[in-house]
C-alpha atoms as a PDB file:
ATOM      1  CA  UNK A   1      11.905 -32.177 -82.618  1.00  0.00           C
ATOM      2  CA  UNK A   2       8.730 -30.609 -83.422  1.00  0.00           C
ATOM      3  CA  UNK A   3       7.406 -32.332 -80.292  1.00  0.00           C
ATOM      4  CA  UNK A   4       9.936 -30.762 -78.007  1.00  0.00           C
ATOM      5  CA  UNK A   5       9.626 -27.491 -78.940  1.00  0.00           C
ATOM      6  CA  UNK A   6       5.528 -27.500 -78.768  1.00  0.00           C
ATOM      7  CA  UNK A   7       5.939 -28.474 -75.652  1.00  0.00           C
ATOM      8  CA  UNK A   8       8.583 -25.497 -74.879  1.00  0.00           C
ATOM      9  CA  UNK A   9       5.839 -23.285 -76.350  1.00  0.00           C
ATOM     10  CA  UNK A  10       3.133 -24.610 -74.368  1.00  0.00           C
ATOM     11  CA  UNK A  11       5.383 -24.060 -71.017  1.00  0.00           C
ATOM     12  CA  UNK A  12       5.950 -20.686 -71.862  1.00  0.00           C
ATOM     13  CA  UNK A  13       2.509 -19.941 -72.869  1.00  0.00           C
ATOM     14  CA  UNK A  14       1.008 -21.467 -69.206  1.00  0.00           C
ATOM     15  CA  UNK A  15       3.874 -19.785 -67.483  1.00  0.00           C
ATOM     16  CA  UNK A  16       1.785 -16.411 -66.404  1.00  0.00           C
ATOM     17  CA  UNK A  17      -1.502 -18.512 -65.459  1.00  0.00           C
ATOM     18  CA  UNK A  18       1.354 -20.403 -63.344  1.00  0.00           C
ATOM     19  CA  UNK A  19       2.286 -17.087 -61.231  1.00  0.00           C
ATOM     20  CA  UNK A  20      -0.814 -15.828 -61.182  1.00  0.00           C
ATOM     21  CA  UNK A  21      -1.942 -18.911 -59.569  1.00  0.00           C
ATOM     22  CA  UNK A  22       0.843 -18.733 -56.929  1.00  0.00           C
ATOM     23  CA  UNK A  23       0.764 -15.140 -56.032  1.00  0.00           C
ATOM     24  CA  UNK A  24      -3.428 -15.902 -54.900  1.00  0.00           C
ATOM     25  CA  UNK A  25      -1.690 -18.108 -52.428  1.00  0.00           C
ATOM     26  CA  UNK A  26       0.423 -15.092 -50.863  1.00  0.00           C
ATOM     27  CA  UNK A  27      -0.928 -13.592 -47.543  1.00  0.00           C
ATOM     28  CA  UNK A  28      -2.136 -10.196 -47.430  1.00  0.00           C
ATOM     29  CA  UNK A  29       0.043  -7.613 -46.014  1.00  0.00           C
ATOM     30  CA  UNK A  30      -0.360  -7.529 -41.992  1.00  0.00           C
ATOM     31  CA  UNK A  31      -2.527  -4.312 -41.012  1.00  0.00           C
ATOM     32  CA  UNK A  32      -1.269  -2.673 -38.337  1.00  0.00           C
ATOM     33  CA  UNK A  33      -3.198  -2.225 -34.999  1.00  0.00           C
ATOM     34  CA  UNK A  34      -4.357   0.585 -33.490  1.00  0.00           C
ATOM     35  CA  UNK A  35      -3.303   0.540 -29.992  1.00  0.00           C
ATOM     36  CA  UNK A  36      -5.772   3.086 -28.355  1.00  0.00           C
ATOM     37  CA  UNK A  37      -4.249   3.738 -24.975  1.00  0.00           C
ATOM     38  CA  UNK A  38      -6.456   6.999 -23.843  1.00  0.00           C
ATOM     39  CA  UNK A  39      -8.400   6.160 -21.307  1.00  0.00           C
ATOM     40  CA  UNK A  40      -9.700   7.229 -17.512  1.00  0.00           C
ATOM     41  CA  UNK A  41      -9.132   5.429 -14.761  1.00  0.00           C
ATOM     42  CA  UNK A  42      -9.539   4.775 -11.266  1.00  0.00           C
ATOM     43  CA  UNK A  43      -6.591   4.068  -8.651  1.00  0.00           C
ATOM     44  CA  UNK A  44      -5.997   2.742  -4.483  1.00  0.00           C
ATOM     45  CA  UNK A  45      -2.757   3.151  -2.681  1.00  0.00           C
ATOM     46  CA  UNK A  46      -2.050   1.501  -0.204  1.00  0.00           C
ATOM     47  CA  UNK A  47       2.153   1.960   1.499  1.00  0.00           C
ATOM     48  CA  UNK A  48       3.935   2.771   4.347  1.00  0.00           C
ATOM     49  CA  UNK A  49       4.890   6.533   5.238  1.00  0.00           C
ATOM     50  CA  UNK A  50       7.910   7.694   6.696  1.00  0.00           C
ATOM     51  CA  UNK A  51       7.975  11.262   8.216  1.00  0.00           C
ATOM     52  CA  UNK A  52      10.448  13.199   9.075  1.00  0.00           C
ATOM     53  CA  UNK A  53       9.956  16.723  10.552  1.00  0.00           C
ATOM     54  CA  UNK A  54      10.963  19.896  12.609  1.00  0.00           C
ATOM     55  CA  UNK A  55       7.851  20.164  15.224  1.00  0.00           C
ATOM     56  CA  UNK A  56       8.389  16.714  16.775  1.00  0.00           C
ATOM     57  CA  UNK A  57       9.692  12.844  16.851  1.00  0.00           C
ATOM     58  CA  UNK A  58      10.204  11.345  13.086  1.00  0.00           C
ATOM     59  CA  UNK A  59       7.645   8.335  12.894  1.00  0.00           C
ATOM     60  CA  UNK A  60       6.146   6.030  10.224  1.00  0.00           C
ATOM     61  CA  UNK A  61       2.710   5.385   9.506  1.00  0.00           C
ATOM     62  CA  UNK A  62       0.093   3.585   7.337  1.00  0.00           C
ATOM     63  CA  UNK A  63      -0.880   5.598   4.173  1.00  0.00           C
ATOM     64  CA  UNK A  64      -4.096   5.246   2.199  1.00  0.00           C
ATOM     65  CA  UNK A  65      -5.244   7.001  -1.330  1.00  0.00           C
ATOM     66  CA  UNK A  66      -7.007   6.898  -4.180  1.00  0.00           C
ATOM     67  CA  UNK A  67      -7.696   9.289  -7.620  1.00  0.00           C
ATOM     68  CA  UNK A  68      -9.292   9.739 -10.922  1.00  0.00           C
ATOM     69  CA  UNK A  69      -6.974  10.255 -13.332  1.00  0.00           C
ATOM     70  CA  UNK A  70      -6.613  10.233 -17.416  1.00  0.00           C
ATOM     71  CA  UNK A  71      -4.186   8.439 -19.775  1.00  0.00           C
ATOM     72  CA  UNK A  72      -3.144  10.549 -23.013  1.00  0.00           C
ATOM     73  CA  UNK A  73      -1.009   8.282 -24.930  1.00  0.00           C
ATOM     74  CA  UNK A  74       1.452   5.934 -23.882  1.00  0.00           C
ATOM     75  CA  UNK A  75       3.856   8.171 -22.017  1.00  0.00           C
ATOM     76  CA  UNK A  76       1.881  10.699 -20.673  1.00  0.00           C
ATOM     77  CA  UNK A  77      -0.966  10.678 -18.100  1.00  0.00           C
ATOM     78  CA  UNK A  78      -2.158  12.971 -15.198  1.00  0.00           C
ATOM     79  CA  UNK A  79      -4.843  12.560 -12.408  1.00  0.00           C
ATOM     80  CA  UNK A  80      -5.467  13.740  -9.164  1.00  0.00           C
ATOM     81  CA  UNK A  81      -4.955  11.990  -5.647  1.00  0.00           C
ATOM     82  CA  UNK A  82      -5.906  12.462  -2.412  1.00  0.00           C
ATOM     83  CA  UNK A  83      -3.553  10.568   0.246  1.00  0.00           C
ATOM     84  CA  UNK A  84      -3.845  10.270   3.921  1.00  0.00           C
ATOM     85  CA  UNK A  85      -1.419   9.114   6.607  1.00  0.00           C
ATOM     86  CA  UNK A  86      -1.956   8.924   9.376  1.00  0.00           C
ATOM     87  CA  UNK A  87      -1.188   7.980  13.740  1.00  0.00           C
ATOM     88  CA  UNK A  88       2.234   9.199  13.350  1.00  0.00           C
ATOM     89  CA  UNK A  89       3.524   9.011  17.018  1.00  0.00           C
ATOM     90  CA  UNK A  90       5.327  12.364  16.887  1.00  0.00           C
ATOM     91  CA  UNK A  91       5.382  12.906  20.529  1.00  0.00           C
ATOM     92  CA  UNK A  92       4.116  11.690  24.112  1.00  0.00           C
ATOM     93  CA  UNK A  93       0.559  11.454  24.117  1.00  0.00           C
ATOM     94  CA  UNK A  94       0.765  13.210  20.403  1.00  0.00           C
ATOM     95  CA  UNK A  95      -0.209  12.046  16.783  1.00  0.00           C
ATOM     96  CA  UNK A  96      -0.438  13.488  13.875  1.00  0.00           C
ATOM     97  CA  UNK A  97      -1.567  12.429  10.593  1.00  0.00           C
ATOM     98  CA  UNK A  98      -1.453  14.963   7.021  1.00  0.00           C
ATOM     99  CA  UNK A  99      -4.051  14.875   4.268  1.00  0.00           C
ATOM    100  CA  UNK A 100      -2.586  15.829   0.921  1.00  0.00           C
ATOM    101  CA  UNK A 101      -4.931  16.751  -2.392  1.00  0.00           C
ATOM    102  CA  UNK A 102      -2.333  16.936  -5.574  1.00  0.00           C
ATOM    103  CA  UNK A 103      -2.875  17.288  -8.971  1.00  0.00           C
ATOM    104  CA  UNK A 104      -0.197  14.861 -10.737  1.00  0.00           C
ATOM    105  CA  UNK A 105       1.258  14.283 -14.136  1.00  0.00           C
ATOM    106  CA  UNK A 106       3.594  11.975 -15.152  1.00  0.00           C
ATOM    107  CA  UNK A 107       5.627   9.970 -18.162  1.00  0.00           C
ATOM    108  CA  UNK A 108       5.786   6.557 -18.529  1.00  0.00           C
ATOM    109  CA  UNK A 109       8.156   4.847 -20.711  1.00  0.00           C
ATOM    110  CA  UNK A 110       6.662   2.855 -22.309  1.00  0.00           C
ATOM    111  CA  UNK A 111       8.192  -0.334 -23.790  1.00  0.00           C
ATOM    112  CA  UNK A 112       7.881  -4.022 -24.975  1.00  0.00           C
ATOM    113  CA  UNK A 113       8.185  -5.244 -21.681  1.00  0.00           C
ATOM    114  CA  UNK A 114       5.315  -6.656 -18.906  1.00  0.00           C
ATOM    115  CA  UNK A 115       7.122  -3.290 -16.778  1.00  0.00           C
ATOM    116  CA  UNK A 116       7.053   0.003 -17.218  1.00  0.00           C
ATOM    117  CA  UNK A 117       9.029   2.488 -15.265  1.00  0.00           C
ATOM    118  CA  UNK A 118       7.080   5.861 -14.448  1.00  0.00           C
ATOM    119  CA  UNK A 119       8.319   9.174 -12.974  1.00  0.00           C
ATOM    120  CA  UNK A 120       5.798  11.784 -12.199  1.00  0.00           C
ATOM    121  CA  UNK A 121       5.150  15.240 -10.174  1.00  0.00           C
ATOM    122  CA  UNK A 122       2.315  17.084  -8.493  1.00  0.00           C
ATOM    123  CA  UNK A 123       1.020  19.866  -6.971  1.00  0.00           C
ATOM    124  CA  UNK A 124      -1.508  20.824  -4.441  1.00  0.00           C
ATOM    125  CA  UNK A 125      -2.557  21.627  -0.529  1.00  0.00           C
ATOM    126  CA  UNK A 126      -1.741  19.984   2.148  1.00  0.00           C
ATOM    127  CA  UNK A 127      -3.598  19.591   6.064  1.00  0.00           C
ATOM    128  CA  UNK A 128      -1.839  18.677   9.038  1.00  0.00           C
ATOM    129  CA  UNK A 129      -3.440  17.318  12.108  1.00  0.00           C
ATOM    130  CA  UNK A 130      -1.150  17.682  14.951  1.00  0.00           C
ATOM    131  CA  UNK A 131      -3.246  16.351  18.024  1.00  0.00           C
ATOM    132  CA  UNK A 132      -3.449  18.725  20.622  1.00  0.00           C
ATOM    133  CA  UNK A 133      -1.654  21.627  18.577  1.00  0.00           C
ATOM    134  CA  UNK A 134      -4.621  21.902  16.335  1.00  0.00           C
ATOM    135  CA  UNK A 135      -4.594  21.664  12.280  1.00  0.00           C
ATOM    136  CA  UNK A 136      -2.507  23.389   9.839  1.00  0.00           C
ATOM    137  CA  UNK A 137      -2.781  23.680   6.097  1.00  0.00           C
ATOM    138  CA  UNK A 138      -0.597  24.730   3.266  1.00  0.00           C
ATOM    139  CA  UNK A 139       0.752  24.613  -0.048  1.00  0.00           C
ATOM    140  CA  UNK A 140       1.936  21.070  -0.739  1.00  0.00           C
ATOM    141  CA  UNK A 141       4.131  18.895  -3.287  1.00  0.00           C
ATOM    142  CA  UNK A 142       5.119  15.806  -4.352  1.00  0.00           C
ATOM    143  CA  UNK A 143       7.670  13.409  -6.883  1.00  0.00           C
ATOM    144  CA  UNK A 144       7.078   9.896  -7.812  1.00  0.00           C
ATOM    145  CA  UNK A 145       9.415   7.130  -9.218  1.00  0.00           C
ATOM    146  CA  UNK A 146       7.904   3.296  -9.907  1.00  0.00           C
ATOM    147  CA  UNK A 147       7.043   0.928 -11.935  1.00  0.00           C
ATOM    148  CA  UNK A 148       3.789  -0.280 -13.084  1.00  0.00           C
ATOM    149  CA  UNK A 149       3.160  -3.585 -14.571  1.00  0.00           C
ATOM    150  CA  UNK A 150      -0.445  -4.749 -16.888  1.00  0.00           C
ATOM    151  CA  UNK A 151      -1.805  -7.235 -15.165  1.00  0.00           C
ATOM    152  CA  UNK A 152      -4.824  -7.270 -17.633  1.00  0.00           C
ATOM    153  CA  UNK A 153      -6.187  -4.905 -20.066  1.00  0.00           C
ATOM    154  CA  UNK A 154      -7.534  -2.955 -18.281  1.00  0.00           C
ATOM    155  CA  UNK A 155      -5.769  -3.185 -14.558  1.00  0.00           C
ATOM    156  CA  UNK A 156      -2.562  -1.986 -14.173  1.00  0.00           C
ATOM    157  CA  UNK A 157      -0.578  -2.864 -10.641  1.00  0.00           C
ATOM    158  CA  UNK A 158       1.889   0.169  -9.390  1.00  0.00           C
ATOM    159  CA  UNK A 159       4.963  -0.122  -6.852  1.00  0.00           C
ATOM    160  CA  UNK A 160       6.573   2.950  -6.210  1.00  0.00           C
ATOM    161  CA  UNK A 161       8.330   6.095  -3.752  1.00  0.00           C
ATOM    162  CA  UNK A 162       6.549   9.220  -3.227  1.00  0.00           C
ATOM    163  CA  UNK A 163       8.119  12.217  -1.713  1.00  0.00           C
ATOM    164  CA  UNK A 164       5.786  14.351   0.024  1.00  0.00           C
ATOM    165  CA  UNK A 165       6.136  17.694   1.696  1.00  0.00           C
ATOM    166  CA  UNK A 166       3.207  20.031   2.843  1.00  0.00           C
ATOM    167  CA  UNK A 167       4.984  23.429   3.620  1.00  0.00           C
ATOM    168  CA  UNK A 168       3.392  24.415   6.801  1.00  0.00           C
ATOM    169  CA  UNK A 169       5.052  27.422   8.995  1.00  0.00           C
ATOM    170  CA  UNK A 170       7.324  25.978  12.026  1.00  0.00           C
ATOM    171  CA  UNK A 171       7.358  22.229  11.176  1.00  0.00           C
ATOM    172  CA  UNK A 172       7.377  21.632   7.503  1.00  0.00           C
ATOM    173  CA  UNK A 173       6.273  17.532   7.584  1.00  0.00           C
ATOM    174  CA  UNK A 174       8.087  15.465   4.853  1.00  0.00           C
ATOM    175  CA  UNK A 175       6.940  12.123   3.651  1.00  0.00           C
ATOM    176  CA  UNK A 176       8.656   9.206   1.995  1.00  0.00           C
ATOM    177  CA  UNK A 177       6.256   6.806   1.399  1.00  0.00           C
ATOM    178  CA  UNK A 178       7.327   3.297  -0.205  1.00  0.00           C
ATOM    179  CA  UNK A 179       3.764   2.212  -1.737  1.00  0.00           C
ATOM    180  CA  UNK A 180       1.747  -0.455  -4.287  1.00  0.00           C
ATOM    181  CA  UNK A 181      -1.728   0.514  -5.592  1.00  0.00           C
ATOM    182  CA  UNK A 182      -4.048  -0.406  -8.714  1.00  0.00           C
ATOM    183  CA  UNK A 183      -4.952   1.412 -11.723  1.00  0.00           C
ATOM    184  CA  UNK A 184      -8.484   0.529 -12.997  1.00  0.00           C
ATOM    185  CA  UNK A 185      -8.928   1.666 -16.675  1.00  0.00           C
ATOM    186  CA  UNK A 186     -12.054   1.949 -18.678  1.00  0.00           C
END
């Protein structure tokens, strides 16, 4: 008997080293991460531009672009663009293209998917070259709706619609322009 409870003793007395020596086993605590998505970046366009308008025959045309822009957190970034399209057959012997500076800001939705759906709006000036009519310039506009998708860290691949208009006197050109470009961050 006095054997038994010594040894009852003696497990209660090494009990504490016992959890002491088990919790040094635990894992810390996971830190979180910072996710630091500020950043500037770079962007191309490249799409296809439909235009519709008063002055002449509705046409479609190759557009090119490109921008500087900044990110401020994940659902909010802005840059500016400057877009061309251009050879629109609006007439016989007759093509116009436009040239479109906007500044544009937009919200992206971020979630914990490869895709992230975007909707932005911008603001800016607009020049029309109408072949033999001459040029034209005016107060311009525009609303955007995609999705972009990471394809690394630091390159982001856009597919989206734009809705352009340049408000010119007399033929008021409107663009839709169905377009995929690449976002270059650093």
């Amino acid at each position: 008997m006095k054997i038994f409870k010594f040894i009852l003793l003696a497990s209660f007395a090494v009990l504490p080293f016992a959890a002491a020596a088990h919790a040094a086993d635990v894992d810390p605590p996971p830190v979180a991460e910072e996710n630091d998505v500020t950043s500037f970046y770079l962007r191309g366009d490249l799409g296809w531009s439909f235009l519709e308008w008063s002055g002449g025959d509705d046409d479609s045309a190759l557009m090119l672009g490109g921008g500087v822009g900044y990110q401020f957190n994940e659902n909010m970034r802005a840059d500016i663009t400057a877009d061309w399209a251009g050879d629109y057959d609006v007439a016989p012997g007759a093509d116009m293209s436009t040239t479109t500076v906007l500044g544009n800001l937009y919200f992206d939705w971020a979630n914990d998917t490869a895709f992230t759906p975007y909707v932005g709006a911008g603001l800016g000036y607009g020049w029309v070259d109408d072949g033999p009519s001459g040029n034209d310039s005016g107060l311009a506009y525009g609303l955007t709706a995609g999705v972009s998708m990471g394809l690394t860290d630091n390159i982001d691949l856009d597919v989206g619609y734009r809705f352009r208009d340049i408000m010119i006197s007399g033929s008021d050109p409107r663009e839709h322009v169905v377009s995929a470009g690449v976002r270059f961050n650093f």
